[in-house]
N, C-alpha and C. Protein backbone atom coordinates (compact mmCIF):
# COMPACT_ATOMS: atom_id res chain seq x y z
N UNK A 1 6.10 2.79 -0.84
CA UNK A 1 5.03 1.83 -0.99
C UNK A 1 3.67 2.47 -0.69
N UNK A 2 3.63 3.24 0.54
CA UNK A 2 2.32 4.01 0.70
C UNK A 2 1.74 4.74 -0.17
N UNK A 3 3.11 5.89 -0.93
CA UNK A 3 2.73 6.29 -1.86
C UNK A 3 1.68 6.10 -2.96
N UNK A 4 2.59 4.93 -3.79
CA UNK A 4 2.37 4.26 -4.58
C UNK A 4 0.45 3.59 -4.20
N UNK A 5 0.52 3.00 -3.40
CA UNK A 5 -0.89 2.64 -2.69
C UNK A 5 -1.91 3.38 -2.99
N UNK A 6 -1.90 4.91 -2.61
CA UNK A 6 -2.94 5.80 -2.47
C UNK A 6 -2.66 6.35 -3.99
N UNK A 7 -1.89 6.33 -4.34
CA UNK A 7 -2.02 6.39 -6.11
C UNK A 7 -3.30 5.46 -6.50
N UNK A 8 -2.99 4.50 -6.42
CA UNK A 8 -3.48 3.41 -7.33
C UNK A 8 -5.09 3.85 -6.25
N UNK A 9 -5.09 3.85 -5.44
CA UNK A 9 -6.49 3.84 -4.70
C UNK A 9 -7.19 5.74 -5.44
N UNK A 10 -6.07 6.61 -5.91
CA UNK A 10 -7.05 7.97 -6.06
C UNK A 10 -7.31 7.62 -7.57
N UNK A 11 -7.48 6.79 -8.27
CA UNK A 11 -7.60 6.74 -9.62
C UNK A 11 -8.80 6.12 -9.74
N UNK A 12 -9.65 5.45 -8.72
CA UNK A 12 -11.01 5.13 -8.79
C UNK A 12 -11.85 7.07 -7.98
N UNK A 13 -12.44 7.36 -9.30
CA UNK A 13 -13.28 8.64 -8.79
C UNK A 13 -13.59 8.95 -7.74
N UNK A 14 -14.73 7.39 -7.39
CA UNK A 14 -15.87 7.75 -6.23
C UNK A 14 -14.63 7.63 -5.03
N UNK A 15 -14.13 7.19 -5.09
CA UNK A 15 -12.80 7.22 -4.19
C UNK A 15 -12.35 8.38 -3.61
N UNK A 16 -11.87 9.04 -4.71
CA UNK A 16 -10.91 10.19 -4.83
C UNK A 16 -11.54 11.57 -4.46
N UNK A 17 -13.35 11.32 -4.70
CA UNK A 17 -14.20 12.36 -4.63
C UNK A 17 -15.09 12.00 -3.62
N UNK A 18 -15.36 12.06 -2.34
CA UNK A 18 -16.04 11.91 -1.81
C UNK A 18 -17.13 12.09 -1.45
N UNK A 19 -18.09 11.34 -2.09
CA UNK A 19 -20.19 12.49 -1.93
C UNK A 19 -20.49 11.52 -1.42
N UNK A 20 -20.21 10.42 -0.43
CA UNK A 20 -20.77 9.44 -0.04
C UNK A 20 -21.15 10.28 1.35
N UNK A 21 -22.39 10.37 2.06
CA UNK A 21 -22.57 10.76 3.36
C UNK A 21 -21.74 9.64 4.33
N UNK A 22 -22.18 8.11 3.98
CA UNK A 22 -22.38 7.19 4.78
C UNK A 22 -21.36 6.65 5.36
N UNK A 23 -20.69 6.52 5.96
CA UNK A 23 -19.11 6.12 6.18
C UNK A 23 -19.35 4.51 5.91
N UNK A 24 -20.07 3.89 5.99
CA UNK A 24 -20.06 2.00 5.59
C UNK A 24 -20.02 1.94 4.12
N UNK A 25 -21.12 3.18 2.98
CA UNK A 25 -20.74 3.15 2.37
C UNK A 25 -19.66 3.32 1.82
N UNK A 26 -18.41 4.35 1.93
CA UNK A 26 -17.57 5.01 1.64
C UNK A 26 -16.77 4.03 1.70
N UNK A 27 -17.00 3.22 2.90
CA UNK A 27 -15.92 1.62 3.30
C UNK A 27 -15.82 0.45 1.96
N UNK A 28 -17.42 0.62 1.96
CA UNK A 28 -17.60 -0.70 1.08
C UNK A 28 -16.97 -0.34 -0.32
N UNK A 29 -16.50 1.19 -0.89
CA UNK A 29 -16.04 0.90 -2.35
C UNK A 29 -14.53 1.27 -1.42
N UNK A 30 -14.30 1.82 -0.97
CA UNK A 30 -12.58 1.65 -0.38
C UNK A 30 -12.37 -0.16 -0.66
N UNK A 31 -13.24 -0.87 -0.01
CA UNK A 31 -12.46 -2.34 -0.31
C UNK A 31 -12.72 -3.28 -1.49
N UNK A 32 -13.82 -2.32 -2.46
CA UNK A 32 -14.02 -3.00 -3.97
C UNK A 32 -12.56 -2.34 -4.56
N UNK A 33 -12.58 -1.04 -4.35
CA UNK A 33 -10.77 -0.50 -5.15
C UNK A 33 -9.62 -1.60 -4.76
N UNK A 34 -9.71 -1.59 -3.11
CA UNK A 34 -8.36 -2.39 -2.72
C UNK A 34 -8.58 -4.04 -3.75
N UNK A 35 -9.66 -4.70 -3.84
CA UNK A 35 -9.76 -5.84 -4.25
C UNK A 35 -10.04 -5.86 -5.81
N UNK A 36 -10.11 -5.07 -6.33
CA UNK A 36 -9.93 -4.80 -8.03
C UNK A 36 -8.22 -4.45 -8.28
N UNK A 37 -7.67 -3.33 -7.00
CA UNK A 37 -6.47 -3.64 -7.19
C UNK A 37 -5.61 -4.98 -7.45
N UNK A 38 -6.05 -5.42 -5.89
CA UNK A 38 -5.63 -6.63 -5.42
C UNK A 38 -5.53 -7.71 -6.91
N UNK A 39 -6.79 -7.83 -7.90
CA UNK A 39 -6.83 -8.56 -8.65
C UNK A 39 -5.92 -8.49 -10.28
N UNK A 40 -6.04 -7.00 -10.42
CA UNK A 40 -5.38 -7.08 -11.23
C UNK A 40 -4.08 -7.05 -11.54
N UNK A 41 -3.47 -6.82 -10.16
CA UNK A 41 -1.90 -7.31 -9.78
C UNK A 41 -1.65 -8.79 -9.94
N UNK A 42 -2.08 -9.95 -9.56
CA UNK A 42 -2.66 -11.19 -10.00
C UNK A 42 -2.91 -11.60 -11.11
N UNK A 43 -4.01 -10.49 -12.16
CA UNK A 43 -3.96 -10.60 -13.45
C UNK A 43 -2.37 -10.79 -14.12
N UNK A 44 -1.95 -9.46 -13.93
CA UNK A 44 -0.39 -9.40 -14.26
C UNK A 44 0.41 -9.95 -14.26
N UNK A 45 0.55 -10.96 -12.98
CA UNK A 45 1.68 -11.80 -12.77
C UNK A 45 1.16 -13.29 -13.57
N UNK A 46 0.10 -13.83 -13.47
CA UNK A 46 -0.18 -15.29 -13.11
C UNK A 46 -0.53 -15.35 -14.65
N UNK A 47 -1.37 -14.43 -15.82
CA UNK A 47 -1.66 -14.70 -17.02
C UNK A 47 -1.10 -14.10 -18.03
């Protein structure tokens, strides 16, 4: 499952590549990936 996780999380760039100095920034797209994940798992099932 972890695996799988950090898959789906290294497939967003700014993610995967880190040039962010800011660590709040770096936070704030870590939890736009988790919640674009989050959504389109949702997409999948519900439509």
């Amino acid at each position: 499952m972890v695996e799988r996780t950090l898959a789906w999380l290294a497939r967003f760039r700014r993610i995967a590549v880190r040039s962010e100095r800011r660590a709040d920034i770096f936070t704030a797209f870590h939890h736009i990936a988790a919640g674009l994940i989050c959504w389109r798992f949702v997409q999948k099932w519900f439509w």
